[in-house]
N, C-alpha and C. Protein backbone atom coordinates (compact mmCIF):
# COMPACT_ATOMS: atom_id res chain seq x y z
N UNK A 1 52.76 -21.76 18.24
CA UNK A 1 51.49 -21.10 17.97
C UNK A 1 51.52 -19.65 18.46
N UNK A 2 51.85 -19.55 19.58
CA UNK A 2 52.05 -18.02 20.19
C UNK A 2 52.88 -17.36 19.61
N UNK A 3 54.30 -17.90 18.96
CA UNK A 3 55.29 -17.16 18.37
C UNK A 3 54.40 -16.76 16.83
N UNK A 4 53.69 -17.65 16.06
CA UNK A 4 52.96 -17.13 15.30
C UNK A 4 52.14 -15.87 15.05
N UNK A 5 51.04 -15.93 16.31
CA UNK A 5 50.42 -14.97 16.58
C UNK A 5 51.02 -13.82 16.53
N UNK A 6 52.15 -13.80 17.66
CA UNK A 6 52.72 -12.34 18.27
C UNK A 6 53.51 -11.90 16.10
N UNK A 7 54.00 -13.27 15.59
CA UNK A 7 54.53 -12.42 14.69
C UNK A 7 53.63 -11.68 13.38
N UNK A 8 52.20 -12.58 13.58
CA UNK A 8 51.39 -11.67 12.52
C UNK A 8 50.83 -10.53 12.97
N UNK A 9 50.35 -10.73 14.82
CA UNK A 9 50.19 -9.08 15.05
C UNK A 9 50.99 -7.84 14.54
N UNK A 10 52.32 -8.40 15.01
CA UNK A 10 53.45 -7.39 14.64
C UNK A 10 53.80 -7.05 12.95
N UNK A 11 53.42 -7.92 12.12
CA UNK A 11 53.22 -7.87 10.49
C UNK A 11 52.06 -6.88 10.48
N UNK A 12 51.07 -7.18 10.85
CA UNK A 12 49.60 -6.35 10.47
C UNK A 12 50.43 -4.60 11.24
N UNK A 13 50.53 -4.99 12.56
CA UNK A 13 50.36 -3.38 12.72
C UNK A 13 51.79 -2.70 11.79
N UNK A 14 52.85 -3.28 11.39
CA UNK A 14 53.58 -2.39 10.74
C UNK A 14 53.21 -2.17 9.09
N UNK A 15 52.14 -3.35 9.04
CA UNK A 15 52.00 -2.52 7.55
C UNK A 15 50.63 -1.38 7.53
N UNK A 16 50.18 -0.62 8.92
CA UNK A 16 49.51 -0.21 9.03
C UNK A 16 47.78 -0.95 9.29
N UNK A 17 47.64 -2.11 8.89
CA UNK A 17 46.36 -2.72 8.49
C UNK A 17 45.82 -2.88 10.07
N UNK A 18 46.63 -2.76 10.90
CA UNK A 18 45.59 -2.59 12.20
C UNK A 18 46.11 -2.17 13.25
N UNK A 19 46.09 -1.10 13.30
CA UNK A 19 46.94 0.02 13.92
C UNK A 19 45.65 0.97 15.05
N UNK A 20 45.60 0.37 16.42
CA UNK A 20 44.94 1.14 16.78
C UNK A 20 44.57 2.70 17.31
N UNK A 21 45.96 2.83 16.70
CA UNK A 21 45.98 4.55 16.73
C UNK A 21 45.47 5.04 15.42
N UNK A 22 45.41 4.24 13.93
CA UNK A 22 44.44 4.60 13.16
C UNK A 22 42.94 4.82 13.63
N UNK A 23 42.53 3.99 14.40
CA UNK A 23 41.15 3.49 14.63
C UNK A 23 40.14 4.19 15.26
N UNK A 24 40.98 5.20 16.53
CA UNK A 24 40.54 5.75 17.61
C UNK A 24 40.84 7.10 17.36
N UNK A 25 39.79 7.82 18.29
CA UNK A 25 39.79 9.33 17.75
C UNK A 25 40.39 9.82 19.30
N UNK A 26 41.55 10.52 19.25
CA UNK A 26 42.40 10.80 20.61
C UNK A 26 41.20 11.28 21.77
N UNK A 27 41.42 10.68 22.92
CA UNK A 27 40.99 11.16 24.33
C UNK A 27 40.41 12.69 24.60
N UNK A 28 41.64 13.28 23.43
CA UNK A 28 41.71 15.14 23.96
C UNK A 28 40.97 15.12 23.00
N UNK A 29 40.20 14.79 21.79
CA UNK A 29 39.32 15.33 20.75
C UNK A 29 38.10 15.74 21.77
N UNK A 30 37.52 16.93 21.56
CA UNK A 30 36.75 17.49 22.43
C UNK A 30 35.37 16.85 21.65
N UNK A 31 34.97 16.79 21.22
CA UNK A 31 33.96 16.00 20.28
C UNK A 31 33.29 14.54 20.78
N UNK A 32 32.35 13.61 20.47
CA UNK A 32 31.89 12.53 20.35
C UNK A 32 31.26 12.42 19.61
N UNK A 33 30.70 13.62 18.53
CA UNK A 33 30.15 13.25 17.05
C UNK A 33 30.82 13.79 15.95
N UNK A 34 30.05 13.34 15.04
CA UNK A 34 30.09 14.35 13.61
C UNK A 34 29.93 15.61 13.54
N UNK A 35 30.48 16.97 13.39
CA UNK A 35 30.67 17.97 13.03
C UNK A 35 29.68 18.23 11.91
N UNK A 36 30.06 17.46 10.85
CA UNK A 36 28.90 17.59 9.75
C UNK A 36 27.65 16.85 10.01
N UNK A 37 27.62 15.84 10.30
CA UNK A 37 26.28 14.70 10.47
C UNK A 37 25.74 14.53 11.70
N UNK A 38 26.62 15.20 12.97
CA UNK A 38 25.57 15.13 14.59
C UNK A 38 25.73 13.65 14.65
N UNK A 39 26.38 12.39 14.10
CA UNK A 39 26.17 11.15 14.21
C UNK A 39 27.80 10.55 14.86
N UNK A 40 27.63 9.52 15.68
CA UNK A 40 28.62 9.34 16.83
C UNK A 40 29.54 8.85 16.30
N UNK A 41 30.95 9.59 16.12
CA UNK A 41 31.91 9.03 16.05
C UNK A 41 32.41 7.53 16.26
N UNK A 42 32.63 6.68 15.17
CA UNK A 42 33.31 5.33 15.72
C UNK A 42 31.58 4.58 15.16
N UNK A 43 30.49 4.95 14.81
CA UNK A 43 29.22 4.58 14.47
C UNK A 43 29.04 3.86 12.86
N UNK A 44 29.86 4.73 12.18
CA UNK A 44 29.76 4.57 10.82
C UNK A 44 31.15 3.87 10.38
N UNK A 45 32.20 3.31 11.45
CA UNK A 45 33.02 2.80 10.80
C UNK A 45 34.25 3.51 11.33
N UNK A 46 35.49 3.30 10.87
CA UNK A 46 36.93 4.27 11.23
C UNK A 46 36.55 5.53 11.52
N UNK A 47 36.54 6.36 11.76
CA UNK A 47 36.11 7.46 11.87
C UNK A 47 37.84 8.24 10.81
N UNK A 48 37.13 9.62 10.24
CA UNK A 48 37.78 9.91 9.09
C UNK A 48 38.75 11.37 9.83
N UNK A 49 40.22 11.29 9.78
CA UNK A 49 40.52 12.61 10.05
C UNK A 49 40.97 13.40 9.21
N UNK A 50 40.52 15.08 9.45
CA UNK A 50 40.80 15.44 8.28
C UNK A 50 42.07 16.48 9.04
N UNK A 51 42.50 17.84 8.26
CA UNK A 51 43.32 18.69 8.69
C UNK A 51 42.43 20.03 8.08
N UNK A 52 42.76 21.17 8.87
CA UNK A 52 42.37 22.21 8.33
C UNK A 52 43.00 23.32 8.81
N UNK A 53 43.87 23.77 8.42
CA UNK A 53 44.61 25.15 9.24
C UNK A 53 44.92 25.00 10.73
N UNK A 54 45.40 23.65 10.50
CA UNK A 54 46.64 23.08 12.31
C UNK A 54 45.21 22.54 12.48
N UNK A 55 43.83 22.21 12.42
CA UNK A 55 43.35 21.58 13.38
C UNK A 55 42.73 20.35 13.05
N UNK A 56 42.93 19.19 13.46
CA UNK A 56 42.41 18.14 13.45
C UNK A 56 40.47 18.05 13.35
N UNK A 57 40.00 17.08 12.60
CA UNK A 57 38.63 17.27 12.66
C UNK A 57 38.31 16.17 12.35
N UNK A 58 37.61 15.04 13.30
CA UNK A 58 37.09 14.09 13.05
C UNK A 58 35.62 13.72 12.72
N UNK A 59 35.86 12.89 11.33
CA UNK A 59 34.54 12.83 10.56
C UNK A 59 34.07 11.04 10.90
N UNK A 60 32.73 11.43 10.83
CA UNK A 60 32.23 10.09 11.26
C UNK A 60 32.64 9.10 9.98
N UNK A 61 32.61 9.44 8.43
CA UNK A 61 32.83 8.72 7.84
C UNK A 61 33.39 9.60 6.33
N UNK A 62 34.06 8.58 5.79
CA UNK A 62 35.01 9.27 4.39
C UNK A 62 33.56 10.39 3.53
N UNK A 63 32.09 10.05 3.69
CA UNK A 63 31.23 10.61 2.97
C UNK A 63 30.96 12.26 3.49
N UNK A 64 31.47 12.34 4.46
CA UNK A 64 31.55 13.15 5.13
C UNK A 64 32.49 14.56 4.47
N UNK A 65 33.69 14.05 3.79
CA UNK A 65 34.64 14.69 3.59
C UNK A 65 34.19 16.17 2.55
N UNK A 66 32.87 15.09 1.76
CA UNK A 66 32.77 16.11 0.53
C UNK A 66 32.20 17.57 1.00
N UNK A 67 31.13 17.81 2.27
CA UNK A 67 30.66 18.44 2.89
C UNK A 67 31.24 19.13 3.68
N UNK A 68 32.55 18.30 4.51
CA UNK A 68 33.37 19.42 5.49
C UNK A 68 34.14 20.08 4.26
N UNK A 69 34.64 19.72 2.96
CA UNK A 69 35.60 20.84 2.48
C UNK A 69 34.54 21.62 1.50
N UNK A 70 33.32 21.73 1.65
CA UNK A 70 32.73 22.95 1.05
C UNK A 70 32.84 24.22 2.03
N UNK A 71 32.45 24.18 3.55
CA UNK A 71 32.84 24.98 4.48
C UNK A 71 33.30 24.47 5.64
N UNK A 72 35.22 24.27 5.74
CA UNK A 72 36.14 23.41 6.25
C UNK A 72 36.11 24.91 7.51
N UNK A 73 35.97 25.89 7.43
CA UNK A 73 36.16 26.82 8.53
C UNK A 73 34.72 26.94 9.21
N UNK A 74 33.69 26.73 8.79
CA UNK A 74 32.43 26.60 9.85
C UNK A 74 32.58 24.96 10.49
N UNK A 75 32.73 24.35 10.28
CA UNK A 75 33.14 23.14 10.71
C UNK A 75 34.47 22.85 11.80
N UNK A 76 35.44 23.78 11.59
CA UNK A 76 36.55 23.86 12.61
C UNK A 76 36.35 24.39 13.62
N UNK A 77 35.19 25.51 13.30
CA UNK A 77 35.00 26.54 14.47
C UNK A 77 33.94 25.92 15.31
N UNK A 78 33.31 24.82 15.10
CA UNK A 78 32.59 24.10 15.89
C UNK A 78 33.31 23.15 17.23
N UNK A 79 34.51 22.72 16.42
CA UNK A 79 35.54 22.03 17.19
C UNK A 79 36.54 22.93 18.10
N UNK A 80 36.78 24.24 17.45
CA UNK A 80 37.60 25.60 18.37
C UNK A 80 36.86 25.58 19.53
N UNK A 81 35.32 25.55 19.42
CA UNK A 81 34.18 26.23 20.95
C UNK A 81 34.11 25.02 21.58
N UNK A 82 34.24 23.91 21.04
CA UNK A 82 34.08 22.63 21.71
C UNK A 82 35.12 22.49 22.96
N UNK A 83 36.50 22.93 22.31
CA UNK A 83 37.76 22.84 22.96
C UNK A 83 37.95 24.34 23.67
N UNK A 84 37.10 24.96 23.68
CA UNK A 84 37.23 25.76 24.78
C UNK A 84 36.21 25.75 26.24
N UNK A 85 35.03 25.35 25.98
CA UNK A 85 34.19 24.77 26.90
C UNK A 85 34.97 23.99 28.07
C-alpha cells in the first residue's frame, strides 16, 4: 500500500499535475495580492505567473491576464516599489 502511494505521488508530481512549486507563489515575491484585483493571492485558485521584461508577476487568477497585458509595465512597477520597500 505505501509502495503504491509513494509511486503515484511520484507519477503525479513528474507529470507536473501536482507540483508544489506550481502552486505557491515564492517566499521572496514581495506581494500577498493581486496587482490588478487588490485580491489575495492563493484566494481565487493557483495563482497565475506571468513574465514581463525579467520580472515575475503574480496574478490572483488566469482572468487576470487579460488586464495585466493591456498595461504589463504599470503593473510591474507596482511589484519593482514593492521589492524595494
Amino acid at each position: 500500500m505505501k509502495l503504491t502511494l509513494a509511486l503515484l505521488s511520484s507519477l503525479l508530481l513528474s507529470t507536473g499535475l501536482a507540483s508544489a512549486a506550481d502552486t505557491a507563489v515564492p517566499a521572496t515575491y514581495p506581494l500577498k495580492t493581486c496587482v490588478v484585483s487588490n485580491e489575495d493571492l492563493g484566494t481565487m485558485g493557483k495563482p497565475v505567473k506571468v513574465t514581463y521584461e525579467g520580472t515575475d508577476v503574480y496574478l490572483c487568477c488566469k482572468a487576470c491576464t487579460k488586464d495585466f497585458n493591456k498595461e504589463p509595465a504599470k503593473f510591474v512597477a507596482k511589484v519593482k516599489a514593492a521589492e524595494k520597500k
